[in-house]
N, C-alpha and C. Protein backbone atom coordinates (compact mmCIF):
# COMPACT_ATOMS: atom_id res chain seq x y z
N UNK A 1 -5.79 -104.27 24.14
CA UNK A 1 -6.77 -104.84 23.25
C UNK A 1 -7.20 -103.77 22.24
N UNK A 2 -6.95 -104.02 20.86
CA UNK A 2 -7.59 -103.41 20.19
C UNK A 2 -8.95 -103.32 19.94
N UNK A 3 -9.32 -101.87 19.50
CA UNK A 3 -11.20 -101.54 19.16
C UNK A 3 -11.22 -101.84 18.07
N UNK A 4 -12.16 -102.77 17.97
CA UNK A 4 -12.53 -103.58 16.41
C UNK A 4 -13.83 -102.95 15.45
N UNK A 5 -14.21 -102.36 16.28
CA UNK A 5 -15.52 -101.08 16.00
C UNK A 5 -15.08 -100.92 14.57
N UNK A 6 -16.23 -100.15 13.94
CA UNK A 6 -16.55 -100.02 13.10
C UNK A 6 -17.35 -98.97 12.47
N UNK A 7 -17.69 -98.02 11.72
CA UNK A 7 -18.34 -96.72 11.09
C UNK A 7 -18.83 -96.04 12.43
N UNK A 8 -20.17 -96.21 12.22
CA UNK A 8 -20.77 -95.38 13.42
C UNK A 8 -20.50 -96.10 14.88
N UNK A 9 -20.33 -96.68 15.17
CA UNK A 9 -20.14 -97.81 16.29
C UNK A 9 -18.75 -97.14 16.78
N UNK A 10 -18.04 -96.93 16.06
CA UNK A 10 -16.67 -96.43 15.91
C UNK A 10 -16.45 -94.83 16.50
N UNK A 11 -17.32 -94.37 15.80
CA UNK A 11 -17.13 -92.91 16.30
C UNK A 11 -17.90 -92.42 17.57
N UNK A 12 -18.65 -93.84 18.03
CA UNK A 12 -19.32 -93.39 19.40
C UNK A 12 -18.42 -94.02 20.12
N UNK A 13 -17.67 -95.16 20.16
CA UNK A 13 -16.63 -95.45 21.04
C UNK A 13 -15.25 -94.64 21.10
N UNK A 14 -15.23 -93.80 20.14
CA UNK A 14 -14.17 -92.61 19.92
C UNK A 14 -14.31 -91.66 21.14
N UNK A 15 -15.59 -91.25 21.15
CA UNK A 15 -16.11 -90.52 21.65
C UNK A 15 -16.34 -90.38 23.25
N UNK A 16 -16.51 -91.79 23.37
CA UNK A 16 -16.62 -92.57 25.16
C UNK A 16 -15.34 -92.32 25.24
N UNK A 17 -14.48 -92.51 24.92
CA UNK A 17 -13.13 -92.65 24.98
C UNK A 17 -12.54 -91.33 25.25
N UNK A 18 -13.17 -90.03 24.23
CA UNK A 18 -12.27 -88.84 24.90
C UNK A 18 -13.54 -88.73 26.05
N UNK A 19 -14.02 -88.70 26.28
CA UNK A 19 -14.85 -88.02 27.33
C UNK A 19 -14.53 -88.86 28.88
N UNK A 20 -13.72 -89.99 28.76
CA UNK A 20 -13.21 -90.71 29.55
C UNK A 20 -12.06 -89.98 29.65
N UNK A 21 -11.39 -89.58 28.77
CA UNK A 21 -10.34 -88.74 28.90
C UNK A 21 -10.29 -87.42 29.86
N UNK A 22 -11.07 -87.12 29.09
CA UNK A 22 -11.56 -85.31 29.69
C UNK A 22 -11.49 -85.53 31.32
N UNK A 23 -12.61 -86.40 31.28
CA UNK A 23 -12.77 -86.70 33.05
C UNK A 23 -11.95 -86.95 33.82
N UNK A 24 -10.74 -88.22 33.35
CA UNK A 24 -9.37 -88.38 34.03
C UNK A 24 -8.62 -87.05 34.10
N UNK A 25 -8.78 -86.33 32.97
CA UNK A 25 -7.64 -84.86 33.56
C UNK A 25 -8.20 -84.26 34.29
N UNK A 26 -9.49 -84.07 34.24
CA UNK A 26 -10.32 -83.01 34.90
C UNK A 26 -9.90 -83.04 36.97
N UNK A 27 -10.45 -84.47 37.02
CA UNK A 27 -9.71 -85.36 38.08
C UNK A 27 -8.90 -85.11 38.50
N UNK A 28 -7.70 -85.56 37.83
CA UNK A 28 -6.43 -85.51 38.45
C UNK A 28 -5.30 -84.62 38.15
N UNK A 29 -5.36 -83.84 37.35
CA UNK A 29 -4.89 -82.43 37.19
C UNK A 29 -5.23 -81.19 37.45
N UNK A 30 -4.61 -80.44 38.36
CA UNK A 30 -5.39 -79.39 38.94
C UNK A 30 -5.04 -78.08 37.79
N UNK A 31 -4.33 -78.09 37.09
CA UNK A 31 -4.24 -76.96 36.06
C UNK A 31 -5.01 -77.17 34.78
N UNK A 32 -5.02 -78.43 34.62
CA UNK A 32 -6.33 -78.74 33.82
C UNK A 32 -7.99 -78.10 34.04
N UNK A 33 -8.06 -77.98 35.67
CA UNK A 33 -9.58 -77.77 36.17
C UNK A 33 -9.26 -76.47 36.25
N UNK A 34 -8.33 -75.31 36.51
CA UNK A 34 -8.16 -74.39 36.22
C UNK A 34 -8.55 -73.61 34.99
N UNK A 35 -8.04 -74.19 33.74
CA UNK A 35 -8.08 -73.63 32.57
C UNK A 35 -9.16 -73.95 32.09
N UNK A 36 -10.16 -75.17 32.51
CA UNK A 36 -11.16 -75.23 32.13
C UNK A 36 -12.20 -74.67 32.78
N UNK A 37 -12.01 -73.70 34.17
CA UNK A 37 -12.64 -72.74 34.89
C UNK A 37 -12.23 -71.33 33.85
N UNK A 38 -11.02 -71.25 33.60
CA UNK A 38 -11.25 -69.91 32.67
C UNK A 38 -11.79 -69.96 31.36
N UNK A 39 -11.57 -71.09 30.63
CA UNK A 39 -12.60 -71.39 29.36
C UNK A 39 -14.21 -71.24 29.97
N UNK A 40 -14.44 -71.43 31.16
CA UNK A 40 -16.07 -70.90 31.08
C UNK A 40 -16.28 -69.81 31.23
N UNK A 41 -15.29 -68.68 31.62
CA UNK A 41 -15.40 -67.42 32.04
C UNK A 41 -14.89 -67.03 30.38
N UNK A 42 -14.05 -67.27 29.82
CA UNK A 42 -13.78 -66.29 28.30
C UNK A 42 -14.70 -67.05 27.58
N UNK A 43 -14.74 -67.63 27.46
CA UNK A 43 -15.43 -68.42 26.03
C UNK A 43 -17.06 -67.41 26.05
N UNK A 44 -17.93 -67.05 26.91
CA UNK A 44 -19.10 -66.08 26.51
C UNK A 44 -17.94 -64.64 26.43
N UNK A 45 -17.27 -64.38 26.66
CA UNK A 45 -16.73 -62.71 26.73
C UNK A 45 -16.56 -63.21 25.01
N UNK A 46 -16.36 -64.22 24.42
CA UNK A 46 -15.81 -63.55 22.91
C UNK A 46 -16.73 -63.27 22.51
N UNK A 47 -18.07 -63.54 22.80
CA UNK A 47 -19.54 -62.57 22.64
C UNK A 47 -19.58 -61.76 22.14
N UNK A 48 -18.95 -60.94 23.45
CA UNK A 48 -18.84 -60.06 23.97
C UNK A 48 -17.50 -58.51 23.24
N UNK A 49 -16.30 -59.36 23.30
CA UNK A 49 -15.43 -58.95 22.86
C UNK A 49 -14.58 -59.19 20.84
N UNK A 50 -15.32 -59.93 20.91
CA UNK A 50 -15.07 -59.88 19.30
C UNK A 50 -16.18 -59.43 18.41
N UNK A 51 -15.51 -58.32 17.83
CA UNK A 51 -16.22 -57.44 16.83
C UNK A 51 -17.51 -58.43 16.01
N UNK A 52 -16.32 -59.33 15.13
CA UNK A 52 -16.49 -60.00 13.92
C UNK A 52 -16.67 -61.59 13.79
N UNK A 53 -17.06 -62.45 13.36
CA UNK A 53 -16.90 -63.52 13.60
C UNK A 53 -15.82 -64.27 13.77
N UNK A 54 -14.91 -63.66 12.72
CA UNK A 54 -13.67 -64.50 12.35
C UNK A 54 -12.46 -64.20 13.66
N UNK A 55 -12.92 -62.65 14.33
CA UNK A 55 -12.63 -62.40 15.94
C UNK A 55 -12.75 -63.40 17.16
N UNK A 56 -14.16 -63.60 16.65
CA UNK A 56 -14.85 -64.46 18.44
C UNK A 56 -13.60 -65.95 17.40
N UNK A 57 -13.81 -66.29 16.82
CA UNK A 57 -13.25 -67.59 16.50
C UNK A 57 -11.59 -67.54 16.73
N UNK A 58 -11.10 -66.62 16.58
CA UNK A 58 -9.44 -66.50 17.06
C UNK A 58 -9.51 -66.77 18.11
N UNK A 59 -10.49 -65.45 18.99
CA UNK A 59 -10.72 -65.81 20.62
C UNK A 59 -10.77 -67.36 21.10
N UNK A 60 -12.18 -67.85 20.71
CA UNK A 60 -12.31 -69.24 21.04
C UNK A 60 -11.38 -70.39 20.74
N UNK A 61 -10.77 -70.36 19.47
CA UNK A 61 -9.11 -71.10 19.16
C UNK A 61 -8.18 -70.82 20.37
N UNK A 62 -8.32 -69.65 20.77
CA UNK A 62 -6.62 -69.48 21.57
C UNK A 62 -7.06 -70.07 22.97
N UNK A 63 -8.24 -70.24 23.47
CA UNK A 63 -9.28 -71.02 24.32
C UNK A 63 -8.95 -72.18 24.28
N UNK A 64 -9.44 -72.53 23.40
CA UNK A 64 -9.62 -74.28 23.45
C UNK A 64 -7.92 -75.03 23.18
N UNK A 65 -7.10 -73.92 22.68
CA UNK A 65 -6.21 -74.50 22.35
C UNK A 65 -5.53 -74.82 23.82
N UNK A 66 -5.28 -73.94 25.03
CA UNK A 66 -4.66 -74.56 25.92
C UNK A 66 -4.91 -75.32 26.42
N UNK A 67 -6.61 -75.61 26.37
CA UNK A 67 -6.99 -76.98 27.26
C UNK A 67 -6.74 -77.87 26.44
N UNK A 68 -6.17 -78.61 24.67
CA UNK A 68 -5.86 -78.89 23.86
C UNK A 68 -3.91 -79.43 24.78
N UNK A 69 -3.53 -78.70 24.78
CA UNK A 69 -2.11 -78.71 24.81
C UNK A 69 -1.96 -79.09 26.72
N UNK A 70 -3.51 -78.57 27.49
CA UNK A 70 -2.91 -79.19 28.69
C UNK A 70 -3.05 -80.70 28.87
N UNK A 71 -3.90 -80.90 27.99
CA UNK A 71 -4.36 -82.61 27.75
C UNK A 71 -3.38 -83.07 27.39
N UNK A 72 -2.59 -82.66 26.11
CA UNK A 72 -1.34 -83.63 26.15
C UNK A 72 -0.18 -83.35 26.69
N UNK A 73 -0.50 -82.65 27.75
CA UNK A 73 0.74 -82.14 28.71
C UNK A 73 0.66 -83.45 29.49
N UNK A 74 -0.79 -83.62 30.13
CA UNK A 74 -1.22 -84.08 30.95
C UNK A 74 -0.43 -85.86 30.60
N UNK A 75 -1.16 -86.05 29.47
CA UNK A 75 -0.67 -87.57 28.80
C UNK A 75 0.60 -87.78 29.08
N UNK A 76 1.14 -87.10 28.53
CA UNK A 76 2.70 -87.02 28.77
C UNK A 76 3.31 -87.50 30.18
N UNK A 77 3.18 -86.55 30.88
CA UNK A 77 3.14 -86.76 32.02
C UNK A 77 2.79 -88.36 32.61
N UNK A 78 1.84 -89.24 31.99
CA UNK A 78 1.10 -90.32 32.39
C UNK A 78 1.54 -90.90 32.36
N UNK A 79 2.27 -91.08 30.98
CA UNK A 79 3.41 -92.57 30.29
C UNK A 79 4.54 -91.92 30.88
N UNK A 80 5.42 -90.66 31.34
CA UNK A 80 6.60 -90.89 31.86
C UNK A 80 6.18 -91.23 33.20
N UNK A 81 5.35 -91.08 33.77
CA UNK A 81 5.44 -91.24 35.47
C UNK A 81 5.27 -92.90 35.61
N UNK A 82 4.45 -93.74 34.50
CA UNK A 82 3.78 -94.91 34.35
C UNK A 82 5.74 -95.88 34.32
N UNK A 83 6.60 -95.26 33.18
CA UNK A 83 7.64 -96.04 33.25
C UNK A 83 8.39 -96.06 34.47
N UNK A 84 8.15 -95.30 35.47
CA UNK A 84 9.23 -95.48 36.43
C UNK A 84 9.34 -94.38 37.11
N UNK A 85 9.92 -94.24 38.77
CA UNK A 85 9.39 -93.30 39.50
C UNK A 85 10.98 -92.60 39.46
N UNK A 86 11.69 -93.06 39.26
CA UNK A 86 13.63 -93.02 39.37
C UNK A 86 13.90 -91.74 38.12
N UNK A 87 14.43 -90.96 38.84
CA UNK A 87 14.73 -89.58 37.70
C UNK A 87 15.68 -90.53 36.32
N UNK A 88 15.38 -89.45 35.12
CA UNK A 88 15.84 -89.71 34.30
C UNK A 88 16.06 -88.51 33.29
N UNK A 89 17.43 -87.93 32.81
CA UNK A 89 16.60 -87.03 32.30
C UNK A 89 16.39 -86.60 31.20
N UNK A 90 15.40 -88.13 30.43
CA UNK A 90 14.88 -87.61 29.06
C UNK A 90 13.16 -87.46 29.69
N UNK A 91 13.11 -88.48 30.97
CA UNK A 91 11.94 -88.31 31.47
C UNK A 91 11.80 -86.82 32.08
N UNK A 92 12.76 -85.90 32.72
CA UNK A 92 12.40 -84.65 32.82
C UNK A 92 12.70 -83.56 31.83
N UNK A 93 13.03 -83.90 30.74
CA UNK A 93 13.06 -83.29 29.19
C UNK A 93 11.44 -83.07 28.54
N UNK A 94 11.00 -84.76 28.85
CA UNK A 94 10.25 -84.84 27.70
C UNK A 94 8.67 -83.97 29.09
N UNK A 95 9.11 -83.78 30.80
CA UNK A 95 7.57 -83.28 31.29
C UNK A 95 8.21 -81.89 30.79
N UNK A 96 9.19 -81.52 30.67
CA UNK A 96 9.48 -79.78 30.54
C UNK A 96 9.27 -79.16 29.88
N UNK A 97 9.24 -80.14 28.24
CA UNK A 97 8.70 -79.54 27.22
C UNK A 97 7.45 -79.26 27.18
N UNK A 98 6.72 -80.49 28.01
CA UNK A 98 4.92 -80.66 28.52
C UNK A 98 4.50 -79.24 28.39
N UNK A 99 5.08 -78.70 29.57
CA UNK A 99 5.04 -77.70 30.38
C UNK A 99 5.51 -76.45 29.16
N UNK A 100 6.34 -76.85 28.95
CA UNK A 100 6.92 -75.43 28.21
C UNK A 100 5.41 -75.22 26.96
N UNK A 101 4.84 -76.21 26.34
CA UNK A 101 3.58 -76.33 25.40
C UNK A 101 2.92 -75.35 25.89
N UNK A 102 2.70 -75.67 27.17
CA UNK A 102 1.36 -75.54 27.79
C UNK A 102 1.84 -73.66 28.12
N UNK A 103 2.88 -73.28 28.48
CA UNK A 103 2.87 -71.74 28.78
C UNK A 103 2.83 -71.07 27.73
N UNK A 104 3.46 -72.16 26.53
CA UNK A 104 3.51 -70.91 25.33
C UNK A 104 2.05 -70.96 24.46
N UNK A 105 1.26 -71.81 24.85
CA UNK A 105 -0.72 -71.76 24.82
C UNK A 105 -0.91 -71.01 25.63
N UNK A 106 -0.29 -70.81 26.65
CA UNK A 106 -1.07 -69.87 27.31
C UNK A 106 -0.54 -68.27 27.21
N UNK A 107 0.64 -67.63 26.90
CA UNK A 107 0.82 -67.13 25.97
C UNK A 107 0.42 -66.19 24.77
N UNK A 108 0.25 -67.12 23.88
CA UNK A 108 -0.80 -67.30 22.81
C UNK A 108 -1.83 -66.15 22.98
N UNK A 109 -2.55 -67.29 24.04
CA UNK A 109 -3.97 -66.41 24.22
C UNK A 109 -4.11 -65.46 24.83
N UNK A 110 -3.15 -64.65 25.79
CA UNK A 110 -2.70 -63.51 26.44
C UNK A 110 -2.59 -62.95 25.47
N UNK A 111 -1.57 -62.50 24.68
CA UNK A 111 -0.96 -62.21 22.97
C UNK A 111 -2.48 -62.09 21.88
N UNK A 112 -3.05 -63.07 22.23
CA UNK A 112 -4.88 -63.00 21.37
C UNK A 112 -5.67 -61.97 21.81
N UNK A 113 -5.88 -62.51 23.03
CA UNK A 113 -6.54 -61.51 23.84
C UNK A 113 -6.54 -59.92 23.30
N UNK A 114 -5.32 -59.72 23.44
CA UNK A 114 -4.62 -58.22 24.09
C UNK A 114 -4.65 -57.50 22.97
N UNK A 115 -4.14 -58.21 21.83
CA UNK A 115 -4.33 -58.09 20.35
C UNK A 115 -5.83 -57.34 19.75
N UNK A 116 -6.88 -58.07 20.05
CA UNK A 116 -7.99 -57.76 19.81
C UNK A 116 -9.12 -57.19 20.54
N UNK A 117 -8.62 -57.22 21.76
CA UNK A 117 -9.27 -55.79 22.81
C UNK A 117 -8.55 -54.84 22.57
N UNK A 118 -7.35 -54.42 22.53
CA UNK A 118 -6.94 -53.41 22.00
C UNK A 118 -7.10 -53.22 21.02
């Protein structure tokens, strides 16, 4: 069924909608609740650890970006497991790449990190 919503009506049902989201990964993905245990532990260190503003904001990007990329790891994952339980393998192509997203975000922010404490 399509949302027939409208301006503001619209962007609060947008809104129910990711936060319905959030909660389903949070739930049922355990690397999801992981990374969003280390986003509460870095996200005050860029405080902490970035000089400059435009610093803490790299920091906090390379942050938010994996929980960004584990969400649509996660999705991914949803609609191939949803078509069918029987290997296939564009269905283990398309979780590998999931996965492959999600290390090279994480990555990233290792590479961010290391970059700007050093």
């Amino acid at each position: 069924m399509k949302n027939e919503a409208t301006g503001l009506k619209r962007i609060f049902t947008a809104y129910e909608f990711s936060m319905k989201g959030l909660k389903t990964c949070y739930q049922s993905e355990a690397a999801f609740r992981q990374e969003v245990w280390l986003a509460i532990i870095f996200l005050p260190l860029t405080l902490i650890f970035g000089k400059t503003g435009v610093e803490q904001a790299i920091l906090i990007a390379s942050v938010f970006l994996v929980l960004i990329v584990e969400v649509l790891n996660s999705a991914i994952e949803s609609v191939v497991d949803r078509i069918g339980d029987e290997y296939h393998v564009l269905s283990g192509a398309a979780k590998d790449m999931g996965s492959a997203a999600v290390w090279l975000s994480l990555t990233l922010l290792i590479i961010t990190w290391l970059i700007i404490l050093i």
